[in-house]
PDB file of N, CA and C in Angstrom:
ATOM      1  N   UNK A   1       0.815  -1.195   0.000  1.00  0.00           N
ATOM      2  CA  UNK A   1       0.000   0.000   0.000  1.00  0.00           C
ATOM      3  C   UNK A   1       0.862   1.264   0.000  1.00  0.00           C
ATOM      4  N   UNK A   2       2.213   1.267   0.605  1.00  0.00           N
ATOM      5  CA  UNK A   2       2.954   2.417   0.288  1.00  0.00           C
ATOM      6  C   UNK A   2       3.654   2.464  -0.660  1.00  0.00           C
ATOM      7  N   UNK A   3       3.377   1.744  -1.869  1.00  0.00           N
ATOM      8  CA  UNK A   3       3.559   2.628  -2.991  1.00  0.00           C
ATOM      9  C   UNK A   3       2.863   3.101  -3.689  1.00  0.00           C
ATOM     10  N   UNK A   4       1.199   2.708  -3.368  1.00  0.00           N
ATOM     11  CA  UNK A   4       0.197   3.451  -4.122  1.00  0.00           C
ATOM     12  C   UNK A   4      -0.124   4.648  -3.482  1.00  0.00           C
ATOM     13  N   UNK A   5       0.608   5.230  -2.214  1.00  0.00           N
ATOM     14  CA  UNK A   5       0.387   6.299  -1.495  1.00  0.00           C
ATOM     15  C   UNK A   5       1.681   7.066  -2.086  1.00  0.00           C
ATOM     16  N   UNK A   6       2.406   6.325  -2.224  1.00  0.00           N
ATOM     17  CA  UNK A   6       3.445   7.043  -2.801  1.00  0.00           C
ATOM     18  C   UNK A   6       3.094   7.973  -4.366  1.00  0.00           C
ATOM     19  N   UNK A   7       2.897   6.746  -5.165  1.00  0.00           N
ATOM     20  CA  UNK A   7       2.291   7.055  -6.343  1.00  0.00           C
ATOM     21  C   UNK A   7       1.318   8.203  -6.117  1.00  0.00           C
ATOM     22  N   UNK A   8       0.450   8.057  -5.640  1.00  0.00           N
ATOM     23  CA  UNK A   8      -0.791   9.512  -5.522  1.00  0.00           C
ATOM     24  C   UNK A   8      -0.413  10.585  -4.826  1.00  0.00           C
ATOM     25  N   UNK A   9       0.309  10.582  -3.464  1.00  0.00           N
ATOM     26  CA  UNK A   9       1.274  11.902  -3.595  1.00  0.00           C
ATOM     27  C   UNK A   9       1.929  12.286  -4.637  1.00  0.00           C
ATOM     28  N   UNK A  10       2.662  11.405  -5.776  1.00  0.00           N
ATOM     29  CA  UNK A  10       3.249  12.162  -6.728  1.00  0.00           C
ATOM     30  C   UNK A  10       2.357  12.305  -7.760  1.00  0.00           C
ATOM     31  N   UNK A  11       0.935  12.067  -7.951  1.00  0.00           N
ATOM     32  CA  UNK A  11       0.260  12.606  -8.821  1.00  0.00           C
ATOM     33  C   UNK A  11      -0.428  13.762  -7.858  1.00  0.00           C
ATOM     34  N   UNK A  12      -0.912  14.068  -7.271  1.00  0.00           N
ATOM     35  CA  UNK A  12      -0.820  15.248  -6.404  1.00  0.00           C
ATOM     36  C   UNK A  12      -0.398  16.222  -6.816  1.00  0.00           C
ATOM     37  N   UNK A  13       1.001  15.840  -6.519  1.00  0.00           N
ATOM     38  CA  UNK A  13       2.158  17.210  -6.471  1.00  0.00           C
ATOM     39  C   UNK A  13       2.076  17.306  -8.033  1.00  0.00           C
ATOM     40  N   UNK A  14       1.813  16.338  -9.036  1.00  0.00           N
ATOM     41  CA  UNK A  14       2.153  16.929 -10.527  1.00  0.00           C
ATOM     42  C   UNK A  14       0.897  17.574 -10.672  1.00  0.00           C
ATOM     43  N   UNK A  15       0.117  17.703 -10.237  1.00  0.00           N
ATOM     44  CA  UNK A  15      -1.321  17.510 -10.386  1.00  0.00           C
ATOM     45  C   UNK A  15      -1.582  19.524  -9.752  1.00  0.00           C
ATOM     46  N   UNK A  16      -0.671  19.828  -8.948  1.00  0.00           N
ATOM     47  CA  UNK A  16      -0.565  21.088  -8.958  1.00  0.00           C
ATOM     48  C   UNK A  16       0.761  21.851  -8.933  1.00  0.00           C
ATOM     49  N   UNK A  17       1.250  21.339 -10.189  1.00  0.00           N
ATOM     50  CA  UNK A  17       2.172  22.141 -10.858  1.00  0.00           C
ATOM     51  C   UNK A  17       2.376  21.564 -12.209  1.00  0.00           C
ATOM     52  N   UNK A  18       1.216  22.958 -12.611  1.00  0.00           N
ATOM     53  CA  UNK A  18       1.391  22.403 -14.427  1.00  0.00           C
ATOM     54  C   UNK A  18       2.622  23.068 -15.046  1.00  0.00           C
ATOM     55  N   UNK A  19       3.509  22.337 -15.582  1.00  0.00           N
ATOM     56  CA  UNK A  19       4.575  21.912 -15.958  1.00  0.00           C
ATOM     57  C   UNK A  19       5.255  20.907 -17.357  1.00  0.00           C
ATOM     58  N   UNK A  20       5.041  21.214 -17.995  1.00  0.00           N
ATOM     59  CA  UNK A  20       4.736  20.659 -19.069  1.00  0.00           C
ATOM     60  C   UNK A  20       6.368  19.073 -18.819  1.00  0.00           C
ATOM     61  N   UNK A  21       7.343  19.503 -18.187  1.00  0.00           N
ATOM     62  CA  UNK A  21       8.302  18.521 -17.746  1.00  0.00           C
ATOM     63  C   UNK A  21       7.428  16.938 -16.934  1.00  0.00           C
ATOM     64  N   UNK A  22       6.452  17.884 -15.569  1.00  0.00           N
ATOM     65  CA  UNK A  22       5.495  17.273 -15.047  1.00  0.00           C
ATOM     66  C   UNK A  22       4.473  16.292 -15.778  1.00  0.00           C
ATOM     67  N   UNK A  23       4.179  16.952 -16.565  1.00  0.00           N
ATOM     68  CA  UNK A  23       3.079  16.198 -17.636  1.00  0.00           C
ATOM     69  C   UNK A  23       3.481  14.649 -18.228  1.00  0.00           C
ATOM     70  N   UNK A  24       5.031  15.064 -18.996  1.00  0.00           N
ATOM     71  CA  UNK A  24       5.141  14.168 -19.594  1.00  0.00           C
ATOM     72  C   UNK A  24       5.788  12.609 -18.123  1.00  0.00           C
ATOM     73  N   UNK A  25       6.059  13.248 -17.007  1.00  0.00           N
ATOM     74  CA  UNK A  25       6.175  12.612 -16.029  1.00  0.00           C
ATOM     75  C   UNK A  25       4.925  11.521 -15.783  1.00  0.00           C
ATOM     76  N   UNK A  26       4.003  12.413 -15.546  1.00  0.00           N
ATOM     77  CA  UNK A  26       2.423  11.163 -15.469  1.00  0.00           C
ATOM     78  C   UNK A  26       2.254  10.964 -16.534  1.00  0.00           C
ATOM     79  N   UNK A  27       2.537  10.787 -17.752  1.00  0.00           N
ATOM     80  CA  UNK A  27       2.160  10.636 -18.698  1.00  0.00           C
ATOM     81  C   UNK A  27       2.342   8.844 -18.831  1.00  0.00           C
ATOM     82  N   UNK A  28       4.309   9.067 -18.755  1.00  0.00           N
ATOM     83  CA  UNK A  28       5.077   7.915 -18.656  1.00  0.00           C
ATOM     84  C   UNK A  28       4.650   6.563 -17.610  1.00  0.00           C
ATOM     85  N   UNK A  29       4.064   7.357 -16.325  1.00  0.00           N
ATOM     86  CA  UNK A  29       3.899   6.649 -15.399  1.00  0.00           C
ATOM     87  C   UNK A  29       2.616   5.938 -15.764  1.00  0.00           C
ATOM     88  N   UNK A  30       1.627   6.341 -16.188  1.00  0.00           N
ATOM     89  CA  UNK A  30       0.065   6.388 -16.448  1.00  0.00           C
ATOM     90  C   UNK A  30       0.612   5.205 -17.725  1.00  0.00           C
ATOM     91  N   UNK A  31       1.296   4.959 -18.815  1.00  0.00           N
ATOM     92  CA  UNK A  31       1.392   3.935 -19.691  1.00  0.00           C
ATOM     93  C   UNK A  31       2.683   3.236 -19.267  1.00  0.00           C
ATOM     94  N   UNK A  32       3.154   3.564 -18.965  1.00  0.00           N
ATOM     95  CA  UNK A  32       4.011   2.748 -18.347  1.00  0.00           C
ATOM     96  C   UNK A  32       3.803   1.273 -17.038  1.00  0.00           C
ATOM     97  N   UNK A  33       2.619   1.520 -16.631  1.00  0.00           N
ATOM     98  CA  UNK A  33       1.982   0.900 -15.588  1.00  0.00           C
ATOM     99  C   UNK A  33       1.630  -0.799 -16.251  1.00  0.00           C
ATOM    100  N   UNK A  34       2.391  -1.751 -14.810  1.00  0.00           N
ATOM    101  CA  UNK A  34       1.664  -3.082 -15.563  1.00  0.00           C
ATOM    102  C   UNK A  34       0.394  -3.529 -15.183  1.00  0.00           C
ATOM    103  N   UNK A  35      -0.387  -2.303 -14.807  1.00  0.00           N
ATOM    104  CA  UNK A  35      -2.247  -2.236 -14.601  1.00  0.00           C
ATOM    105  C   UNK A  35      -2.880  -1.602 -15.608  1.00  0.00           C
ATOM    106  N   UNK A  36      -3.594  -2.311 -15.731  1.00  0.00           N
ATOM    107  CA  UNK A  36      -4.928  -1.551 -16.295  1.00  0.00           C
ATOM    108  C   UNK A  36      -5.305  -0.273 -15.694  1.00  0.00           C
ATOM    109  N   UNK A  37      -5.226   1.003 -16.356  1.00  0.00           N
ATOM    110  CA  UNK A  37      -5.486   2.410 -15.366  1.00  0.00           C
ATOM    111  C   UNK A  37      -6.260   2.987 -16.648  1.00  0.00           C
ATOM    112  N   UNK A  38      -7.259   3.296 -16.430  1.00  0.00           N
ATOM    113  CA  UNK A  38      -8.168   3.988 -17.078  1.00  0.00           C
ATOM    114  C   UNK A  38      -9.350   5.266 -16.563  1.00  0.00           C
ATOM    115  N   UNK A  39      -9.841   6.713 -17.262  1.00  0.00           N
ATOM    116  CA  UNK A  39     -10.164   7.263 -16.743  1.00  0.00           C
ATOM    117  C   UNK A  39     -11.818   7.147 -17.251  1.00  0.00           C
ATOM    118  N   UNK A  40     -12.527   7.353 -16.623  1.00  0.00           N
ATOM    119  CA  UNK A  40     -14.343   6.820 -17.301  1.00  0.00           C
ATOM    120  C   UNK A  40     -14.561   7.598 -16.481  1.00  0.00           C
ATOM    121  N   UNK A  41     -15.538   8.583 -17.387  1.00  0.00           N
ATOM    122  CA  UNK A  41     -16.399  10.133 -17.438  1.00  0.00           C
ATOM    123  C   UNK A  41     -17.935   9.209 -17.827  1.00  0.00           C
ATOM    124  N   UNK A  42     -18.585   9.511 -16.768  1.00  0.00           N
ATOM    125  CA  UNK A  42     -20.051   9.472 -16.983  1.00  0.00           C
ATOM    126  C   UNK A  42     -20.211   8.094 -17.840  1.00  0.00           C
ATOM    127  N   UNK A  43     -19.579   6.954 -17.024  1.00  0.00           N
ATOM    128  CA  UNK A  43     -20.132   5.462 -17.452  1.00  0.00           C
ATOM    129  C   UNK A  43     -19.265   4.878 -18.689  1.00  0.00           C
ATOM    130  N   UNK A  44     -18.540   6.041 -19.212  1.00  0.00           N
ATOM    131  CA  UNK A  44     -17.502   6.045 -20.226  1.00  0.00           C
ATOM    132  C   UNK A  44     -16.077   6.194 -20.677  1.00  0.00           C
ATOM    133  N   UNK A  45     -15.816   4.953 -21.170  1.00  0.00           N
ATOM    134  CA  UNK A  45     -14.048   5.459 -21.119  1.00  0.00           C
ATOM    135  C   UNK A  45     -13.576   6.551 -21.539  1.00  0.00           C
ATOM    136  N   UNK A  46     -12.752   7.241 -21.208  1.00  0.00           N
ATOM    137  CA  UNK A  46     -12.037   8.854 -21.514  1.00  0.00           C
ATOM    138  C   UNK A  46     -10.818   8.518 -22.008  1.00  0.00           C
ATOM    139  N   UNK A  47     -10.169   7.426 -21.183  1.00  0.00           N
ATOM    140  CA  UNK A  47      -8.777   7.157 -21.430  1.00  0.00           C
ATOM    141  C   UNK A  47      -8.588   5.656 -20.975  1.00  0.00           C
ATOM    142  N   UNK A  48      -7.909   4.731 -21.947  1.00  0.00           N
ATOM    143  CA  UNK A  48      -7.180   3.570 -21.582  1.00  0.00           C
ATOM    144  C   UNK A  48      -5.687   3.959 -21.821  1.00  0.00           C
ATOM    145  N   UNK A  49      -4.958   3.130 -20.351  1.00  0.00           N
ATOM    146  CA  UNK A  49      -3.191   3.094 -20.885  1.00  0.00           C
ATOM    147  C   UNK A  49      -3.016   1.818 -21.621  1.00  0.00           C
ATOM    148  N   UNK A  50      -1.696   1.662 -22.326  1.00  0.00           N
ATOM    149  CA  UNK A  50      -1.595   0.163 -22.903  1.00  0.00           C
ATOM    150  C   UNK A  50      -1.884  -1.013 -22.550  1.00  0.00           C
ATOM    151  N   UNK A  51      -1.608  -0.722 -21.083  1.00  0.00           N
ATOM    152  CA  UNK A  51      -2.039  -2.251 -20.473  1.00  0.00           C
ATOM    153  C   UNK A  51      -3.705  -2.859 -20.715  1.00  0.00           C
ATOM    154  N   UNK A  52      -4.318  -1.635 -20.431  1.00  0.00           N
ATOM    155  CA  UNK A  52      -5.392  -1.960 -20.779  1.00  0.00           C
ATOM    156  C   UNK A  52      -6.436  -2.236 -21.915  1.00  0.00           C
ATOM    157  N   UNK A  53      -5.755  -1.045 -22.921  1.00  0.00           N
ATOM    158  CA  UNK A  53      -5.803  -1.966 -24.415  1.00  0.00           C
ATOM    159  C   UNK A  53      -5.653  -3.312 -24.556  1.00  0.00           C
ATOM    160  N   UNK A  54      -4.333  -3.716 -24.748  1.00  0.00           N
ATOM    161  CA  UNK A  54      -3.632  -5.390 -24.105  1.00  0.00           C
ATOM    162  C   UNK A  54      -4.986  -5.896 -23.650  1.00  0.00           C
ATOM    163  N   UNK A  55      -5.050  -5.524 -22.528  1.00  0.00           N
ATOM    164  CA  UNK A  55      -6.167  -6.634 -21.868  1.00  0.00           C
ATOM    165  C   UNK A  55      -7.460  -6.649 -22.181  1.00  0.00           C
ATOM    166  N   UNK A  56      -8.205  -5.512 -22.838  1.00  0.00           N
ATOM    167  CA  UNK A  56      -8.944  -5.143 -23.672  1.00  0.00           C
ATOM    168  C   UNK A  56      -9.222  -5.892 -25.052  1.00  0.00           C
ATOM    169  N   UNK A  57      -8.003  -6.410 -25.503  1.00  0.00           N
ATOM    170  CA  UNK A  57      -7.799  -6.490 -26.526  1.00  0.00           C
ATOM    171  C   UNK A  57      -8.352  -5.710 -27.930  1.00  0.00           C
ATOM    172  N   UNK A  58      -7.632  -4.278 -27.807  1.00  0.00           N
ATOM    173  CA  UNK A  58      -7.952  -3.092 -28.826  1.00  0.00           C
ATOM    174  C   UNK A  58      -6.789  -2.878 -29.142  1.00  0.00           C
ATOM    175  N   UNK A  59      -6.673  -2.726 -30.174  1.00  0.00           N
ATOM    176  CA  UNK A  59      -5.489  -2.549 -31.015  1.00  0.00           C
ATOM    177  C   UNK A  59      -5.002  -0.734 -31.149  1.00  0.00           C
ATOM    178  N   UNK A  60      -6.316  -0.162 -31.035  1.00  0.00           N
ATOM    179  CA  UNK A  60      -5.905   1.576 -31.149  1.00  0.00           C
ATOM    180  C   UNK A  60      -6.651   2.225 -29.224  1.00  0.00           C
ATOM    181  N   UNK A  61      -6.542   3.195 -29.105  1.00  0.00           N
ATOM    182  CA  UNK A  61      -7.414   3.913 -28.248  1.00  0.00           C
ATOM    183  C   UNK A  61      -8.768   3.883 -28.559  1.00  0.00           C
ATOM    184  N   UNK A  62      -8.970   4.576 -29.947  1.00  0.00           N
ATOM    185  CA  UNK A  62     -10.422   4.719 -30.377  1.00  0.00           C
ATOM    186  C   UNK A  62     -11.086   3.522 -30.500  1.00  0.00           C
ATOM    187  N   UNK A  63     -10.985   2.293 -30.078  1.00  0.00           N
ATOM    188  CA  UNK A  63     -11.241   0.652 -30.192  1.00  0.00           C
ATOM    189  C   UNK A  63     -12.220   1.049 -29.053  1.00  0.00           C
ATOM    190  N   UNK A  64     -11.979   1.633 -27.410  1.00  0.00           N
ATOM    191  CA  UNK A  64     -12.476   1.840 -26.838  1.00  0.00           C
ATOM    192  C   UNK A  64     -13.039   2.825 -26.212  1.00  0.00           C
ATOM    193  N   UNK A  65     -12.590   4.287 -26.276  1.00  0.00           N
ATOM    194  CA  UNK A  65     -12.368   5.519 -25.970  1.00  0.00           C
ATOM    195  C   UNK A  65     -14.293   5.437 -26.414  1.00  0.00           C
ATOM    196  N   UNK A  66     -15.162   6.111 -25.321  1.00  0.00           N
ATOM    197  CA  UNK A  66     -16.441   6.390 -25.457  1.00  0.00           C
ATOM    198  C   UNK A  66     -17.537   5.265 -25.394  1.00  0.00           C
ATOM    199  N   UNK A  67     -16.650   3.882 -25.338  1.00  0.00           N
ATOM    200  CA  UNK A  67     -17.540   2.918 -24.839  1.00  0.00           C
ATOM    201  C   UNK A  67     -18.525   2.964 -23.437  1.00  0.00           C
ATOM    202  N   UNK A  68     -18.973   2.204 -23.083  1.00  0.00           N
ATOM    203  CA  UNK A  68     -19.527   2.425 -21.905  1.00  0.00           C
ATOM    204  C   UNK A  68     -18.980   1.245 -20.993  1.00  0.00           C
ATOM    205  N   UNK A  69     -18.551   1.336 -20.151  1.00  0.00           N
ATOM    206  CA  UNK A  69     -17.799  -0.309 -19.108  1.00  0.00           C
ATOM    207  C   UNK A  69     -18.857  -1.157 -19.520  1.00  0.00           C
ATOM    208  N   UNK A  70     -20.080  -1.610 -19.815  1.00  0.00           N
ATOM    209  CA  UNK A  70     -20.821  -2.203 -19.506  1.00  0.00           C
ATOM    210  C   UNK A  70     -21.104  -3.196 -20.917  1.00  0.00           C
ATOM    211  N   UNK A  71     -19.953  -2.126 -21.998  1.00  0.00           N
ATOM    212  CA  UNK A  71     -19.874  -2.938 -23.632  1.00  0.00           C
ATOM    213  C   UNK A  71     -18.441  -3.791 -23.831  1.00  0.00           C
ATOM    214  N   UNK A  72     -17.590  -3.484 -22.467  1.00  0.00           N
ATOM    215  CA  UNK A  72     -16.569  -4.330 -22.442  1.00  0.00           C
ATOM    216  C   UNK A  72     -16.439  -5.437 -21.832  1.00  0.00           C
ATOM    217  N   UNK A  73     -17.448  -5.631 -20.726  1.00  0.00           N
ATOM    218  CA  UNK A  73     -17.410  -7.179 -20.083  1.00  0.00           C
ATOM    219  C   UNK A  73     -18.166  -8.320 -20.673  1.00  0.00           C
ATOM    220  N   UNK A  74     -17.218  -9.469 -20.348  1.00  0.00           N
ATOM    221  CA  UNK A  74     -17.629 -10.775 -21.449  1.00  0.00           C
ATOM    222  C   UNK A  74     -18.675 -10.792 -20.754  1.00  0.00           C
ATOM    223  N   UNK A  75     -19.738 -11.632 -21.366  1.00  0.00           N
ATOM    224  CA  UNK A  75     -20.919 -12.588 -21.511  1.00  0.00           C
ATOM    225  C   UNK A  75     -20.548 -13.391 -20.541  1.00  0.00           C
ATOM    226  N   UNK A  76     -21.764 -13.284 -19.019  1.00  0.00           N
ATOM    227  CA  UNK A  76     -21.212 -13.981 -17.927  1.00  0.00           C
ATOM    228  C   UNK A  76     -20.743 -13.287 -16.915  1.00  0.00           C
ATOM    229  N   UNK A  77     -20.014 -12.422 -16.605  1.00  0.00           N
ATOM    230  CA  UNK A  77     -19.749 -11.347 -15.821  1.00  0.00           C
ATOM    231  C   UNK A  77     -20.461 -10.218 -15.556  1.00  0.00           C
ATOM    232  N   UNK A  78     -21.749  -9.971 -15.911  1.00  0.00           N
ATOM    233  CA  UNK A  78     -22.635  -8.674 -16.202  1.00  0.00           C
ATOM    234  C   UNK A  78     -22.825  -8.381 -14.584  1.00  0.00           C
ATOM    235  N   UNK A  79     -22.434  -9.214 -13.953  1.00  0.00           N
ATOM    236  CA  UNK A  79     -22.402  -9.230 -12.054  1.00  0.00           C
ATOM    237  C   UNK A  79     -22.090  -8.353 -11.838  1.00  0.00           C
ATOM    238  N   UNK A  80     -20.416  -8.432 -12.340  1.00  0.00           N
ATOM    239  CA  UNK A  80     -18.971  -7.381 -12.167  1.00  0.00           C
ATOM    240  C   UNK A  80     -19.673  -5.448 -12.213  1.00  0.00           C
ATOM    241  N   UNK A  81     -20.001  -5.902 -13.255  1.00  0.00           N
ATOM    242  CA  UNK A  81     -20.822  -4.113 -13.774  1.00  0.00           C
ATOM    243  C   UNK A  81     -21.355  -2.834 -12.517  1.00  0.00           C
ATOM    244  N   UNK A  82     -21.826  -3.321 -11.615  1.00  0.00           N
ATOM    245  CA  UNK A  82     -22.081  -2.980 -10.572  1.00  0.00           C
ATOM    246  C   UNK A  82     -21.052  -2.140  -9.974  1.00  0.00           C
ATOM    247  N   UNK A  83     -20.003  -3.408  -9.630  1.00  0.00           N
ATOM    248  CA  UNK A  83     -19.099  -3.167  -8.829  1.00  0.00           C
ATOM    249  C   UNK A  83     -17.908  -2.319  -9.529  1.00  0.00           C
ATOM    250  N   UNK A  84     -17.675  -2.292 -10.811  1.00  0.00           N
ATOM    251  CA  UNK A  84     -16.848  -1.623 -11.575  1.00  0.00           C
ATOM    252  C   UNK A  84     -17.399   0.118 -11.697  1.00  0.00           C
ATOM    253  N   UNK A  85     -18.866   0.310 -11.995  1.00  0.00           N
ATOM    254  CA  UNK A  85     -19.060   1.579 -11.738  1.00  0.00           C
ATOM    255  C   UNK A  85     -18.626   2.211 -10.895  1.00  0.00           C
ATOM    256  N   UNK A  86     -19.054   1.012  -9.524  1.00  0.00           N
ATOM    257  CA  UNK A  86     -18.950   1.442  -8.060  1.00  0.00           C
ATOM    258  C   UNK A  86     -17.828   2.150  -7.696  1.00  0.00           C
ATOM    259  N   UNK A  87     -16.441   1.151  -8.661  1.00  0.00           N
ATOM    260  CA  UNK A  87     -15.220   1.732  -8.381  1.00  0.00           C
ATOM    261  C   UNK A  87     -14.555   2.676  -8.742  1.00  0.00           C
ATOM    262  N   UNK A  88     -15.361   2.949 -10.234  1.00  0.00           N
ATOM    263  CA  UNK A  88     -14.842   3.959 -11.118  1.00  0.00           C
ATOM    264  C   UNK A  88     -15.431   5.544 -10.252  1.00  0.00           C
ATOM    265  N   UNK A  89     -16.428   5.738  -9.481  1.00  0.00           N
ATOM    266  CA  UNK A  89     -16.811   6.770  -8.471  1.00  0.00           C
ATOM    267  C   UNK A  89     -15.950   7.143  -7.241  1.00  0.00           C
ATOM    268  N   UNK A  90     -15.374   5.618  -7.008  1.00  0.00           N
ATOM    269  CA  UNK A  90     -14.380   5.782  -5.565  1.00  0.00           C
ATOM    270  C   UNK A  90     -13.057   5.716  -5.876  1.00  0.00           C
ATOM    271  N   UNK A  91     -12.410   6.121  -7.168  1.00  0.00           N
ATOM    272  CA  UNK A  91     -11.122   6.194  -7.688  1.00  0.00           C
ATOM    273  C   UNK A  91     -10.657   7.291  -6.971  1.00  0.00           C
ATOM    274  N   UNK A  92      -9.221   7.452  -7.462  1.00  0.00           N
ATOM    275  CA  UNK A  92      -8.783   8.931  -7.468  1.00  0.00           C
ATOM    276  C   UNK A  92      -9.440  10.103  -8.267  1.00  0.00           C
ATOM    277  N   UNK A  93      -9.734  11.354  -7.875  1.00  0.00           N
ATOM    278  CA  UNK A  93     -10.086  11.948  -8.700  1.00  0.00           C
ATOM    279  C   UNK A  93      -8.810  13.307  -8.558  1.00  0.00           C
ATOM    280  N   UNK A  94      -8.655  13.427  -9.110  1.00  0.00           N
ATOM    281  CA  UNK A  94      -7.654  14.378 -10.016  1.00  0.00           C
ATOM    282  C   UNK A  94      -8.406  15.846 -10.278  1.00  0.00           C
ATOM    283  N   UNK A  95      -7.811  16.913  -9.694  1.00  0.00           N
ATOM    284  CA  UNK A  95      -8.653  18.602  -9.827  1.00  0.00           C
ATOM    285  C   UNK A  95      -8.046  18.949 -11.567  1.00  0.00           C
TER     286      UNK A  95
END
């Protein structure tokens, strides 16, 4: 757990100092990640990093970018849906 505290203090601190050095800092970190990290605006993806493409299996951004979570889970899991909104509300949120 202290490196995901770690991690969000340093999106924090980039997070108020726009910096274009900063930027490309989370940028790296945000695709660079061997998680799935994605940002979903109103039930909808905004942003996948690679990993999650990968696991997605989308070959571009726009494969998924504006889907809704609920057009990406297999047949059988429609359980999950719930709980994935749930989480996408109790994420980090970023000013």
């Amino acid at each position: 757990m202290k490196s995901f505290d770690l991690l969000l203090n340093n999106f924090e601190t980039l997070n108020r100092t726009p910096d274009p050095v900063n930027t490309d800092i989370f940028k790296a970190i945000i695709e660079s990640s061997p998680n799935l990290m994605a940002i979903v605006q109103d039930g909808r993806f905004a942003f996948v990093n690679a990993c999650g493409l990968k696991m997605m299996k989308c070959k571009t951004p726009e494969e998924i970018i504006g889907k809704e979570i609920k057009e990406t889970v297999a047949h059988g899991y429609e359980t999950a849906i719930p709980y994935l909104n749930d989480a996408s509300h109790k994420s980090v949120h970023l000013k």
